[in-house]
N, C-alpha and C. Protein backbone atom coordinates (compact mmCIF):
# COMPACT_ATOMS: atom_id res chain seq x y z
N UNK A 1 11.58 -17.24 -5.71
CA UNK A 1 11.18 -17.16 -7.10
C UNK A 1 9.78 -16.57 -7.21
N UNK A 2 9.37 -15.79 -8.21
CA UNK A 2 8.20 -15.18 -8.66
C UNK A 2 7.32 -15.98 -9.21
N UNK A 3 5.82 -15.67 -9.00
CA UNK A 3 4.95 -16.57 -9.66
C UNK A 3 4.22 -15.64 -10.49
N UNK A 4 3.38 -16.02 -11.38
CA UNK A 4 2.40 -15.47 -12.20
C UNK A 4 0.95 -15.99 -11.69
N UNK A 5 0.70 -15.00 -11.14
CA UNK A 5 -0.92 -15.37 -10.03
C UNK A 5 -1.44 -15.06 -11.46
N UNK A 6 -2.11 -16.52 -11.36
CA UNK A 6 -3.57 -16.28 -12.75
C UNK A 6 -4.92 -16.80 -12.12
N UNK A 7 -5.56 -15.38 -12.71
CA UNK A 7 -7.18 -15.19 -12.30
C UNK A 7 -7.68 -15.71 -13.01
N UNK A 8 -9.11 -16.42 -12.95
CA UNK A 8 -9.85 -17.18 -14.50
C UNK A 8 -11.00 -17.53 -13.05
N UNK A 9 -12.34 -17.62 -14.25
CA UNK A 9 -13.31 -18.32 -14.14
C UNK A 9 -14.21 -17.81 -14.69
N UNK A 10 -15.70 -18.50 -14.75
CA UNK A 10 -16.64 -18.12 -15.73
C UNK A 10 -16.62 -16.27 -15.77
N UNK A 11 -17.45 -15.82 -16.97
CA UNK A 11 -17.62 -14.57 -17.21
C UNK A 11 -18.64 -13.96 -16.22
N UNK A 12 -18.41 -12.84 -15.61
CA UNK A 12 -19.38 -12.23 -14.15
C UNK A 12 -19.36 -12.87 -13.33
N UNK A 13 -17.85 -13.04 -12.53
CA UNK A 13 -17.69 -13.60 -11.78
C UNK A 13 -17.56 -12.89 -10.83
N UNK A 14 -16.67 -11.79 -11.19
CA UNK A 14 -16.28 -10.32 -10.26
C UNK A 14 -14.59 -10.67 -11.01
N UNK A 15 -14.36 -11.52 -11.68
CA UNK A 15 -12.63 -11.55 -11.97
C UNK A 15 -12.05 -9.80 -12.18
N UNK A 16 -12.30 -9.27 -12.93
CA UNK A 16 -12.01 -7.74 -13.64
C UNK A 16 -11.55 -6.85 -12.13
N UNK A 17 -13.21 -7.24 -11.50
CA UNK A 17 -12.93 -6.20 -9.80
C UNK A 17 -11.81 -7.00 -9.08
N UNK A 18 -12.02 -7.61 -8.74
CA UNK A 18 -11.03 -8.85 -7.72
C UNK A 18 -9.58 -8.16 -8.35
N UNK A 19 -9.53 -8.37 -9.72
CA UNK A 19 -7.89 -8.01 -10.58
C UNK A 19 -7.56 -6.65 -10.11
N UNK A 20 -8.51 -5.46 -10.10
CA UNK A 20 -7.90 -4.21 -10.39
C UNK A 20 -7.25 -4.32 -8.32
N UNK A 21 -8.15 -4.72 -7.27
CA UNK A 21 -8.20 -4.43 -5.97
C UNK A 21 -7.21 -5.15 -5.61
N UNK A 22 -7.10 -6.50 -6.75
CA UNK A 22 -5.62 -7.32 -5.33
C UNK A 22 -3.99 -6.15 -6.25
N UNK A 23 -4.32 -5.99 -7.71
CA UNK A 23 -2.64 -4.89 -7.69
C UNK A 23 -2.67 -3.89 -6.55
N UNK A 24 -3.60 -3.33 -6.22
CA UNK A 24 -3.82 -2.13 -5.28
C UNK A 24 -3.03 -2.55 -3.80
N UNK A 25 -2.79 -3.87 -3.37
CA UNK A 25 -2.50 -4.75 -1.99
C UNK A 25 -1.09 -4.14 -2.10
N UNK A 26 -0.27 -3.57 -1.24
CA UNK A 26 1.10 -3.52 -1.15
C UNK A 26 1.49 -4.84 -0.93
N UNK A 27 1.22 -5.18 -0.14
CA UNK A 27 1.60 -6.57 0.57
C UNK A 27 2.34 -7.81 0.04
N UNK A 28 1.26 -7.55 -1.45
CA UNK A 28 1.56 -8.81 -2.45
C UNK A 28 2.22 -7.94 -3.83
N UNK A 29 2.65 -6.81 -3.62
CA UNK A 29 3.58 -6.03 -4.98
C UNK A 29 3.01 -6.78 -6.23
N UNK A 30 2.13 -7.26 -6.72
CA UNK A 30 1.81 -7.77 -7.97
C UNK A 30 2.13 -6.67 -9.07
N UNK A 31 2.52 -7.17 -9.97
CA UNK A 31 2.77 -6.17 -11.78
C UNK A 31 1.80 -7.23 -12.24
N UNK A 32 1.09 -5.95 -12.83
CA UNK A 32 0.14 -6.24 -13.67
C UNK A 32 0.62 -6.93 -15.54
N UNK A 33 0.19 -7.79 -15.79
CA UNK A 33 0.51 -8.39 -17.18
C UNK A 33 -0.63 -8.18 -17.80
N UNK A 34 -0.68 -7.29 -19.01
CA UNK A 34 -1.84 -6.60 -19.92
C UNK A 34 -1.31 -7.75 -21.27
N UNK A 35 -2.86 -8.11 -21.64
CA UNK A 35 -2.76 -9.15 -22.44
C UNK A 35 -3.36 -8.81 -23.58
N UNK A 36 -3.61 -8.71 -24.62
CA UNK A 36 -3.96 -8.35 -25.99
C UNK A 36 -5.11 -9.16 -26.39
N UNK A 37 -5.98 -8.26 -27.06
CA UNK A 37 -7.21 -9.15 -28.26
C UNK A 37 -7.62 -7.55 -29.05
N UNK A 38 -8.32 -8.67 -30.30
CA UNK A 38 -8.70 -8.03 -30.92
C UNK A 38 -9.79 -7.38 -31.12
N UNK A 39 -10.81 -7.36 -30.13
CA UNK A 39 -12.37 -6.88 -30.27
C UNK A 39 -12.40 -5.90 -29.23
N UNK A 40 -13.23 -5.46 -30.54
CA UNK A 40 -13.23 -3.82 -29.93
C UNK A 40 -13.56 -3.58 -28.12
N UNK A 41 -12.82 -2.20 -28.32
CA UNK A 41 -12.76 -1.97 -27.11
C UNK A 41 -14.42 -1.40 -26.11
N UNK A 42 -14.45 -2.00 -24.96
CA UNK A 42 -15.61 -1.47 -24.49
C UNK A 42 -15.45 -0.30 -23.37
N UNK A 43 -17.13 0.33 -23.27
CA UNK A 43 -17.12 1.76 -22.91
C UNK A 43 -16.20 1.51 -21.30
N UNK A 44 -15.43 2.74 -20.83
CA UNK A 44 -14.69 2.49 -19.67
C UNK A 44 -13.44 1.82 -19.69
N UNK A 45 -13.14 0.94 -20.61
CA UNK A 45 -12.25 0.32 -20.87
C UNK A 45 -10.86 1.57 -21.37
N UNK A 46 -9.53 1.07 -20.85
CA UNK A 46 -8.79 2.08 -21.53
C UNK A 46 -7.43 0.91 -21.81
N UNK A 47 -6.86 1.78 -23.48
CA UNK A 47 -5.65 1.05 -24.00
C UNK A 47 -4.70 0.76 -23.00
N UNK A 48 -4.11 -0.52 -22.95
CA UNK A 48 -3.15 -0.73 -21.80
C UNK A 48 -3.20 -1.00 -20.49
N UNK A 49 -4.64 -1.17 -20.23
CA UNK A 49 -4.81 -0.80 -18.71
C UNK A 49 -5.97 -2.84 -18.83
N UNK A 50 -6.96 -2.32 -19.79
CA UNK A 50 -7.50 -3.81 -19.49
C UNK A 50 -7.02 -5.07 -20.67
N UNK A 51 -6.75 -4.25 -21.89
CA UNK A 51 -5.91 -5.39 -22.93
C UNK A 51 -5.14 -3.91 -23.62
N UNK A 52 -4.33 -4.52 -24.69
CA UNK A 52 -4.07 -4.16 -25.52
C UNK A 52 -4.89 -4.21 -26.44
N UNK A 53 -5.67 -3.19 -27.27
CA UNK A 53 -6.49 -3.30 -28.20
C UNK A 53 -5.60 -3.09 -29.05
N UNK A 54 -5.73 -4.16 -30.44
CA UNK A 54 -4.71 -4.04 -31.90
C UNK A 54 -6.13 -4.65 -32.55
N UNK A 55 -5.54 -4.32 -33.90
CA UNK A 55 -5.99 -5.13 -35.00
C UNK A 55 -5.19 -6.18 -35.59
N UNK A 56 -6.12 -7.05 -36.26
CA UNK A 56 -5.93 -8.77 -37.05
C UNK A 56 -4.18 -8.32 -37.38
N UNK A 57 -4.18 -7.15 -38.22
CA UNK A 57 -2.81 -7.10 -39.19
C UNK A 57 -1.84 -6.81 -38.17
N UNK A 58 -1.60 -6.26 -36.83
CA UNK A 58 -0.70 -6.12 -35.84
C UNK A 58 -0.65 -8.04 -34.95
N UNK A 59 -2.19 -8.34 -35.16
CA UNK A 59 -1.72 -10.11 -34.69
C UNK A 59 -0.67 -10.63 -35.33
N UNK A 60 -1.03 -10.76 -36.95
CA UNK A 60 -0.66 -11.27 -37.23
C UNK A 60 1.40 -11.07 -37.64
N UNK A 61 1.47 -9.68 -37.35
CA UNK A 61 3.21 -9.35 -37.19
C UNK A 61 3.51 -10.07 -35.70
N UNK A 62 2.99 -9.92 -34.92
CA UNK A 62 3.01 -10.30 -33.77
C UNK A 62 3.68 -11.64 -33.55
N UNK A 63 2.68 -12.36 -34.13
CA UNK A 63 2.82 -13.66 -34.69
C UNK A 63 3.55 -14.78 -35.50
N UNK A 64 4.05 -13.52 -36.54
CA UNK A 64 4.74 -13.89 -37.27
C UNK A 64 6.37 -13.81 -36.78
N UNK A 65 6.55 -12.94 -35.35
CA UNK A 65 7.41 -12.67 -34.76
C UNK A 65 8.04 -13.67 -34.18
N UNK A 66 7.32 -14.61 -33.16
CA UNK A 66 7.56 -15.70 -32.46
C UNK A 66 7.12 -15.15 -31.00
N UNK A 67 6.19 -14.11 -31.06
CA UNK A 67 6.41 -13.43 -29.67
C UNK A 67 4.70 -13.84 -28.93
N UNK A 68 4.61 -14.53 -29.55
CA UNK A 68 2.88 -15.29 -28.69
C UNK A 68 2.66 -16.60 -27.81
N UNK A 69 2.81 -16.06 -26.58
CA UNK A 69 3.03 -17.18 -25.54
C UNK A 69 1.93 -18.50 -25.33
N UNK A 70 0.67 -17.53 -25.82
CA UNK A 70 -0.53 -18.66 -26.05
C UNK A 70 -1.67 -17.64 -26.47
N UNK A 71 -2.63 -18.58 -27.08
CA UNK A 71 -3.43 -17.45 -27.58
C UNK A 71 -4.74 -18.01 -27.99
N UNK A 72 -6.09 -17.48 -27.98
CA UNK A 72 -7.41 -18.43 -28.34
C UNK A 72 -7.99 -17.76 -29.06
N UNK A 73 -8.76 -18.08 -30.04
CA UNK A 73 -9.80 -17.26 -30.69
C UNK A 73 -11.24 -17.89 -30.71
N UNK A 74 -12.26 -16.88 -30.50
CA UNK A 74 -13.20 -17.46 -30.68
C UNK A 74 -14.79 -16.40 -31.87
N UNK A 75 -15.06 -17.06 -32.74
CA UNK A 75 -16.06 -17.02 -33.60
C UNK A 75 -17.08 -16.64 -32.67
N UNK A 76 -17.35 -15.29 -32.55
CA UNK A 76 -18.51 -14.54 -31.98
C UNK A 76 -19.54 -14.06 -32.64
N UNK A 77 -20.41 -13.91 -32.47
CA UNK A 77 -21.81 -12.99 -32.91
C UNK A 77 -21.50 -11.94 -33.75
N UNK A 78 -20.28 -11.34 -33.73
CA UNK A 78 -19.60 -10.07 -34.27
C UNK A 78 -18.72 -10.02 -34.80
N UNK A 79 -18.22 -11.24 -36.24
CA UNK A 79 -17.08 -11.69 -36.25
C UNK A 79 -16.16 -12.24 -35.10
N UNK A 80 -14.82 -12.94 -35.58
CA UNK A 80 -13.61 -13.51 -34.55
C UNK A 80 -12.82 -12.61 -33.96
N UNK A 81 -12.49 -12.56 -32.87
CA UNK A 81 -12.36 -11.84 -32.16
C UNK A 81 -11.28 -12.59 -31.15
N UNK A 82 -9.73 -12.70 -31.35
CA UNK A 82 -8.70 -13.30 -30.58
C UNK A 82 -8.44 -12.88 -29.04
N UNK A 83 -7.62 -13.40 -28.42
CA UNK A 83 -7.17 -12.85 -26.78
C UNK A 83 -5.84 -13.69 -27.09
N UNK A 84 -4.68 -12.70 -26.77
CA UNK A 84 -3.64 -13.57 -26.71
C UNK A 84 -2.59 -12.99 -25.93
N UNK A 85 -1.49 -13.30 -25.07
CA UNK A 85 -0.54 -13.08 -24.60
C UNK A 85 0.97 -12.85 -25.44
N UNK A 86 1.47 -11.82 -25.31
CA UNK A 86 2.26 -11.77 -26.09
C UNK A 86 3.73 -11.66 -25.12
N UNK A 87 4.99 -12.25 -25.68
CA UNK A 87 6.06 -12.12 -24.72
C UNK A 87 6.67 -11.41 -25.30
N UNK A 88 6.39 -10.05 -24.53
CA UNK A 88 6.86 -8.55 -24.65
C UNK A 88 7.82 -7.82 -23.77
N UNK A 89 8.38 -8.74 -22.87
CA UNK A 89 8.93 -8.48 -21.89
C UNK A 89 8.34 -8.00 -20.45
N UNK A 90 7.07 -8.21 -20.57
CA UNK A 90 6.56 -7.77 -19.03
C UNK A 90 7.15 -8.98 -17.83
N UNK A 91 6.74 -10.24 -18.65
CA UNK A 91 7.29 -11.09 -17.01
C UNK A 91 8.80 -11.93 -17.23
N UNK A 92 9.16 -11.43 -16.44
CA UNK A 92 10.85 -11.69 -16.78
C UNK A 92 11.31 -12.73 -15.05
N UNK A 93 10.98 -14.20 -16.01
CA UNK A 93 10.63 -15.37 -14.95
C UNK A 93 11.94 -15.26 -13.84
N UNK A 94 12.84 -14.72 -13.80
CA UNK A 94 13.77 -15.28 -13.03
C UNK A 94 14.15 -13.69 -11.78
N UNK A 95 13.23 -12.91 -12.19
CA UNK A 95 13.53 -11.59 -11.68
C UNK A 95 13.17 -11.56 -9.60
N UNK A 96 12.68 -12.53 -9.78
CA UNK A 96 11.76 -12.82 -8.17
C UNK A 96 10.63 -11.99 -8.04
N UNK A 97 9.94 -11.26 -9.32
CA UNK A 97 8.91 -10.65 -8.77
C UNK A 97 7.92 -10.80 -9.35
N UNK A 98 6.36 -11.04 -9.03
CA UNK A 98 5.30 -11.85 -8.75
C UNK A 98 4.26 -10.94 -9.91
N UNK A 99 3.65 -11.60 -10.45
CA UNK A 99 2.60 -10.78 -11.43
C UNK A 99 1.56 -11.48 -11.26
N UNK A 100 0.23 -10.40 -11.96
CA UNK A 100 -1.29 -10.68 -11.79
C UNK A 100 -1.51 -10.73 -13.32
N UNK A 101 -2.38 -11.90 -13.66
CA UNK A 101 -2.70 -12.16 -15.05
C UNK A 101 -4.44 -12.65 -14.86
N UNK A 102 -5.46 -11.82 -16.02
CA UNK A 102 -6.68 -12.53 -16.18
C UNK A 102 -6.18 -13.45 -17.35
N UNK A 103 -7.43 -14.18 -17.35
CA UNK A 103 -7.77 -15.05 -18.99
C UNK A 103 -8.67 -16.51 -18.19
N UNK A 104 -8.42 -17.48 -19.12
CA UNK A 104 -9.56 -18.85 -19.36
C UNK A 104 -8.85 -19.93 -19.10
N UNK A 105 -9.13 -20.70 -18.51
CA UNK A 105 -8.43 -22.39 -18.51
C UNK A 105 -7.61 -22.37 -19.40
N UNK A 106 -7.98 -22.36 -20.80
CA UNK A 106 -7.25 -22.70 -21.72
C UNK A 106 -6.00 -21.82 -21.96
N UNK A 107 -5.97 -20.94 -21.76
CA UNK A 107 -4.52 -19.99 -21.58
C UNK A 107 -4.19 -20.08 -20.15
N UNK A 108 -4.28 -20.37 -19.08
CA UNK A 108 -3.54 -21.20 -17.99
C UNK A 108 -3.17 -22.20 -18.70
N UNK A 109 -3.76 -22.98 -18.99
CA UNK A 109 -2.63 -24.21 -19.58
C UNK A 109 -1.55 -24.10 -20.67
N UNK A 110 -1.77 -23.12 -21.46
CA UNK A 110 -0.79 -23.06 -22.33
C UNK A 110 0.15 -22.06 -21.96
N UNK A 111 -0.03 -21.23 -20.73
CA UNK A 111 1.31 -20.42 -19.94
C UNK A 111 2.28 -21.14 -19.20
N UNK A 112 1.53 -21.97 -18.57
CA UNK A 112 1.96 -22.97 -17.69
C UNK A 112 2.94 -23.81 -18.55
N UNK A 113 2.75 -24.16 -19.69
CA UNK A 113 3.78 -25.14 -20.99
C UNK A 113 4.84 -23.78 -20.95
N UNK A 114 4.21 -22.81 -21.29
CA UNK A 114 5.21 -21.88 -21.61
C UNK A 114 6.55 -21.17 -20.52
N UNK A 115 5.69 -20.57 -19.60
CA UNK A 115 6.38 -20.20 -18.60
C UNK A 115 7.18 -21.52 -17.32
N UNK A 116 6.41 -22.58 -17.32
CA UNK A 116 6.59 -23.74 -16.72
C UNK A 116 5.72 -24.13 -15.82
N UNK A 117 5.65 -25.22 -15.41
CA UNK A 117 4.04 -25.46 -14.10
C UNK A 117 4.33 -24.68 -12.49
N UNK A 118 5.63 -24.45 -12.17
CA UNK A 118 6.38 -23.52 -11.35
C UNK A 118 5.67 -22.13 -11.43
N UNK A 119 6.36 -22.01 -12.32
CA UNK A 119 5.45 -20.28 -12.21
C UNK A 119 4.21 -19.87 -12.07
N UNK A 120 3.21 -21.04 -12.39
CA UNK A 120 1.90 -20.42 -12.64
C UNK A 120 1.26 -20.37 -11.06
N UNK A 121 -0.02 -19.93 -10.68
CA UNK A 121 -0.69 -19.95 -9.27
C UNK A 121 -1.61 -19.35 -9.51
N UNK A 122 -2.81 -20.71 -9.89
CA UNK A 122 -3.97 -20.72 -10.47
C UNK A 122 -4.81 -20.09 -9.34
N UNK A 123 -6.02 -18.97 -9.64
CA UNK A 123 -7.03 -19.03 -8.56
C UNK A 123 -8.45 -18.61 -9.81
N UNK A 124 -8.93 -19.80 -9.02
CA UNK A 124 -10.10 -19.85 -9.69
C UNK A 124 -11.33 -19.10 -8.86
N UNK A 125 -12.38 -18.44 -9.47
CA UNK A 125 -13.34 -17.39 -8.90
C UNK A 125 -14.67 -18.39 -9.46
N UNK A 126 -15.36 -18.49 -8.79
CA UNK A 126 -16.98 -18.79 -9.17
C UNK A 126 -17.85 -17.94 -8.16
N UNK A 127 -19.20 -18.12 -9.38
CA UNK A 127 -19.90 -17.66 -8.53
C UNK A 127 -21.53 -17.65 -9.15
N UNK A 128 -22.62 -17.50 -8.26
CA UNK A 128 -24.06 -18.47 -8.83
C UNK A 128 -23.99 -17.90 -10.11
N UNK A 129 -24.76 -18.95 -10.89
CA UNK A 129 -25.19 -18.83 -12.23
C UNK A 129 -26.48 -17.74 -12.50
N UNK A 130 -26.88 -17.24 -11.79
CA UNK A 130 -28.34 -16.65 -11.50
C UNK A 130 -27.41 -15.07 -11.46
N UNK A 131 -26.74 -14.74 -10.30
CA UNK A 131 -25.79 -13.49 -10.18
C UNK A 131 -24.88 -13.33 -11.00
N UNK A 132 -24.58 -14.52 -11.70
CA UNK A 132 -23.58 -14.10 -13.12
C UNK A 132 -24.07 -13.34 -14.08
N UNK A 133 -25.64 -14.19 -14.58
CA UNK A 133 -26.45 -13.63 -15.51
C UNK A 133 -26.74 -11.98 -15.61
N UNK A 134 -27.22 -11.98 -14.11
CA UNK A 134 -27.54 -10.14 -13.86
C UNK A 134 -26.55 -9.66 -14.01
N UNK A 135 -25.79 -9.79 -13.18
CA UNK A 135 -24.17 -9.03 -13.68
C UNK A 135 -23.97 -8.62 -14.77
N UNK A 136 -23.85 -10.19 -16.41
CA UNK A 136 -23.29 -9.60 -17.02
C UNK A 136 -24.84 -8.76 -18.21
N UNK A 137 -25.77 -8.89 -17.55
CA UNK A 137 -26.56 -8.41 -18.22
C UNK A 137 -26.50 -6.51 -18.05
N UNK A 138 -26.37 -6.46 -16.43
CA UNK A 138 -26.36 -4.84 -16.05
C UNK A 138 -24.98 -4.52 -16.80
N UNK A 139 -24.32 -5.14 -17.33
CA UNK A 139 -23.08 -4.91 -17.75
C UNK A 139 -22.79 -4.22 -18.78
N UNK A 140 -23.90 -5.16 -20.05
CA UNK A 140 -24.32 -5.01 -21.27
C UNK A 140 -25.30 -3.81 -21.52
N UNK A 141 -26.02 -3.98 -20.69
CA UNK A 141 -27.16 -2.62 -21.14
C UNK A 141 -25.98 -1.24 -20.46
N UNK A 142 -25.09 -1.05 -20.02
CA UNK A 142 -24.68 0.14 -19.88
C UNK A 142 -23.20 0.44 -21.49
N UNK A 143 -23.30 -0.34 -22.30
CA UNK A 143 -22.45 -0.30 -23.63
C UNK A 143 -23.33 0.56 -24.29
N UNK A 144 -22.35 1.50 -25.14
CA UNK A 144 -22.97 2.00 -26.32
C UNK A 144 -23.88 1.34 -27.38
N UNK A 145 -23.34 0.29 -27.66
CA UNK A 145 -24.07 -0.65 -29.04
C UNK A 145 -24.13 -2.29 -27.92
N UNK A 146 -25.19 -2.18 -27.16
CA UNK A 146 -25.05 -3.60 -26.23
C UNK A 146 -25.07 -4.67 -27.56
N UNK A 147 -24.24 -5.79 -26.89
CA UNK A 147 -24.36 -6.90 -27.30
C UNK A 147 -24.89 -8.29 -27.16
N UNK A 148 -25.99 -8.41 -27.08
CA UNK A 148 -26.64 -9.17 -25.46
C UNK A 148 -26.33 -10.87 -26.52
N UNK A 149 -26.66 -10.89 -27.86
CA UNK A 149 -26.53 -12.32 -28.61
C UNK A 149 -25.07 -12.94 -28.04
N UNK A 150 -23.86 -11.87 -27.86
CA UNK A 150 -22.71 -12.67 -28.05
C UNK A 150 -22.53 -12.99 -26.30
N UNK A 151 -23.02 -11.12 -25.94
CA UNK A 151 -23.27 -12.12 -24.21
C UNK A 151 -24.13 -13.48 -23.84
N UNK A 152 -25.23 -13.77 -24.18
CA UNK A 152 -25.85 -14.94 -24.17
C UNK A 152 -24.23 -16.19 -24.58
N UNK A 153 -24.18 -15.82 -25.93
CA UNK A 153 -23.17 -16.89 -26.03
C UNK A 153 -21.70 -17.57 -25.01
N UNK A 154 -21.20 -16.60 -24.58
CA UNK A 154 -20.46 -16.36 -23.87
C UNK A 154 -20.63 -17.00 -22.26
N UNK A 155 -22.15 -17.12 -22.16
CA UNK A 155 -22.13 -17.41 -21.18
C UNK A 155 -22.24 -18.83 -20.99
N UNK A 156 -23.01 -19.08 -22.24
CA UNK A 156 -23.00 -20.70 -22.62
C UNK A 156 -22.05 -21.34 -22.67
N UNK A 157 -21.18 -20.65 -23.50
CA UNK A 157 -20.09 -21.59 -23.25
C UNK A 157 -19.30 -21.56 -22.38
N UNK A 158 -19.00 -21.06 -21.57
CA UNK A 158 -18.59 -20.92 -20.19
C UNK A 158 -18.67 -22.34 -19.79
N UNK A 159 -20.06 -22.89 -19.85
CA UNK A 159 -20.59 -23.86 -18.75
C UNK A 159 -19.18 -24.99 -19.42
N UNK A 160 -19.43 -24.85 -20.73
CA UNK A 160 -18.48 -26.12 -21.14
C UNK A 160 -16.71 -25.75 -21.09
N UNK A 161 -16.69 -24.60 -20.88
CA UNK A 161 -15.37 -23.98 -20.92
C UNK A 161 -14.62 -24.54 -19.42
N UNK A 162 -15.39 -24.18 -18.29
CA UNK A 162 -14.87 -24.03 -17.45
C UNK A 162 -15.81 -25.07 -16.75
N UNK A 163 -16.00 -26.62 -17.63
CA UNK A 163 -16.57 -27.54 -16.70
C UNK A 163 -15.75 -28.34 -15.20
N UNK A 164 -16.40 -28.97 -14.61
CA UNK A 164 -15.86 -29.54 -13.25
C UNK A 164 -14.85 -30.34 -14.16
N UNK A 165 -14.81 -31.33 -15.08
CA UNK A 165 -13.74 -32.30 -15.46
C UNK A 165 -12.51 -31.73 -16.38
N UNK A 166 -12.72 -30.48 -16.74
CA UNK A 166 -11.72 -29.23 -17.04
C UNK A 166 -10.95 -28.54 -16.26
N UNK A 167 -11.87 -28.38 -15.09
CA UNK A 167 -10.89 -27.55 -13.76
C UNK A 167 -9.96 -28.70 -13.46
N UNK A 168 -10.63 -29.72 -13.42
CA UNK A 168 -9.79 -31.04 -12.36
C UNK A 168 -8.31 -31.08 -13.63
N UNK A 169 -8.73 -31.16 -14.93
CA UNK A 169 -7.90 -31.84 -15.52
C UNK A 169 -6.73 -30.55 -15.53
N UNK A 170 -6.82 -29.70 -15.44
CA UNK A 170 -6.08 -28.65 -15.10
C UNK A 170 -5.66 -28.33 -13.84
N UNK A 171 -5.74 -29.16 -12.63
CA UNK A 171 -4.80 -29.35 -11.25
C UNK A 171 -5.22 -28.31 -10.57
N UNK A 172 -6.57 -27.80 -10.59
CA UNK A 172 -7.16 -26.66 -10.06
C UNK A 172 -7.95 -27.21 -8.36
N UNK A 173 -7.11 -27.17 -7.63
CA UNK A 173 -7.63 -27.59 -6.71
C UNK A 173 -8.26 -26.80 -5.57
N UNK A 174 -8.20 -25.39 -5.77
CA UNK A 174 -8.97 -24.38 -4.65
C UNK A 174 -9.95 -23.64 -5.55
N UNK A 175 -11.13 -23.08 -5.07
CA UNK A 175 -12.20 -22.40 -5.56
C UNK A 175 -11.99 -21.57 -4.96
N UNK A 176 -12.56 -20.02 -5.60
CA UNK A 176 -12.92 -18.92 -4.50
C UNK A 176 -14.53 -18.42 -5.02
N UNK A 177 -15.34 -18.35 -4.26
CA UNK A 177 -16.70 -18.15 -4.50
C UNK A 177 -16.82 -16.60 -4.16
N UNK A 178 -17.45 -15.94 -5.19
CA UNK A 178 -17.22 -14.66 -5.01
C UNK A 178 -18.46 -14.44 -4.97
N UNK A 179 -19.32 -14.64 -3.07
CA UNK A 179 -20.65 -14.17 -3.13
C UNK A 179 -20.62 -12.79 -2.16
N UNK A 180 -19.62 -12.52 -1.24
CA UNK A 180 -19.32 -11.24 -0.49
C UNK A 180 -17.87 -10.98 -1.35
N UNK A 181 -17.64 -9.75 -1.91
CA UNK A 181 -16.42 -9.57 -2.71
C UNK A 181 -15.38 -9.74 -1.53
N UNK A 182 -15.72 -8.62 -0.49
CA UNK A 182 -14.45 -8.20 0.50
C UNK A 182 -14.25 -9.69 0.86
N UNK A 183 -15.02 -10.80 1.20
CA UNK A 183 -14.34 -11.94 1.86
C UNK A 183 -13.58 -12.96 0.75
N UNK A 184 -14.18 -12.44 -0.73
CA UNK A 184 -13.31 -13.33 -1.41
C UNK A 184 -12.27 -12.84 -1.43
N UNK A 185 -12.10 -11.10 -1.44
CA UNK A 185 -10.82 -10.75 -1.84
C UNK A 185 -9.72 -11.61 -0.68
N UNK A 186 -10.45 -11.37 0.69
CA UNK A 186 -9.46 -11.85 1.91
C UNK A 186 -9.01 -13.01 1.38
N UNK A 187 -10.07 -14.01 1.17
CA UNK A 187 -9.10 -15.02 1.13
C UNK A 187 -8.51 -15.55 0.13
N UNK A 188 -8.61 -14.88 -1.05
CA UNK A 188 -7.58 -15.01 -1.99
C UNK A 188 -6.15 -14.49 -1.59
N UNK A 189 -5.74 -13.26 -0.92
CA UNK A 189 -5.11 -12.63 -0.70
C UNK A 189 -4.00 -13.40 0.24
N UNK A 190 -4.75 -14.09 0.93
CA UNK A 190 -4.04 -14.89 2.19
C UNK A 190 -3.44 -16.27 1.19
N UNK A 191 -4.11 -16.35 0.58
CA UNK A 191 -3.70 -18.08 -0.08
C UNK A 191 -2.48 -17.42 -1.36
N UNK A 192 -2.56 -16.21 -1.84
CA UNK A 192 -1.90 -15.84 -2.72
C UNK A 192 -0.46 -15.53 -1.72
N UNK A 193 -0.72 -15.12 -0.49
CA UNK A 193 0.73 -14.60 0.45
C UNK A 193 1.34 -16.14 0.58
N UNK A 194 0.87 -17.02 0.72
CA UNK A 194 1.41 -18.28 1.15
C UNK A 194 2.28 -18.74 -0.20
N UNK A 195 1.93 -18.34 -1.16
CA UNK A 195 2.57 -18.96 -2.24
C UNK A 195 3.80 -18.04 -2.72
N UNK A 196 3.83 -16.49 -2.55
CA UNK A 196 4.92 -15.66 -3.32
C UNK A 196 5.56 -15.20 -2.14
């Protein structure tokens, strides 16, 4: 049976790099699952490849469809701005073949209701709070219109997003610390072969 390898952890973690390098693995054949929100798209970013960029009035057909597997919104610096999964036919649970998904605790848990606690295969990424900051700061100053208020925010809430009694309560029992990329990739890679 196929799993849905889901990536998550705080913001500038390396999740985005880690995602594009483990589809690249023959080894582990991952299909990529492109997930939808509504805020605008950033520089480098392309349609289909890191979300689906739509607007509110395509959510809300979406929605009105029955076709939203789980979904969060959050009140940003720049207006609300959703992330949601839509069941569009990309993961087709019974097919035996294995997909790569980003997102947040809180959409692991509500895939996991959806798809079942079977399918999911949580890997969680951390990494210092000090190298997050730079990260997502060098991140921000290379945007057309940086956003540094909603990055600040973003990062804050992180701390409460993705606290220690949140991971636990969510059955998250392996970390991957992403302070050398190549060794996190390894050993994600190895713990991801053991499971699909």
């Amino acid at each position: 049976m196929g799993k849905i390898v889901y990536l998550m952890g705080k913001s500038s973690t390396g999740k985005d790099t880690l995602f594009k390098l483990l589809l690249r693995i023959d080894q582990l054949n991952l299909k990529n699952v492109v997930t939808y929100t509504t805020r605008p798209i950033r520089i480098k970013e392309r349609e289909g490849v890191e979300y689906h960029f739509v607007d509110e009035e395509e959510y809300r057909r979406l929605k009105a469809s029955g076709k939203i597997a789980e979904e969060r919104k959050y009140n940003t610096c720049h207006g609300l701005w959703r992330y949601f999964t839509v069941d569009d036919g990309s993961v087709v649970p019974d097919s035996g073949e294995s997909y790569l998904m980003i997102g947040t605790l809180e959409s692991y848990m509500s895939l996991k209701k959806y798809f079942g606690e079977n399918m999911l295969l949580p890997v969680y990424v951390e990494a210092d709070d000090g190298e997050r900051l730079k990260r997502a700061l060098s991140r921000e100053m290379k945007q057309e219109h940086p956003k540094y208020e909603e990055m600040c925010r973003r990062y804050l809430a992180d701390n409460e997003d993705f606290s220690d009694i949140n991971i636990e309560a969510a059955g998250i029992k392996r970390r991957f610390t992403n302070d050398v990329l190549e060794d996190c990739l390894s050993e994600i890679t190895e713990y991801i072969k053991e499971w699909i």
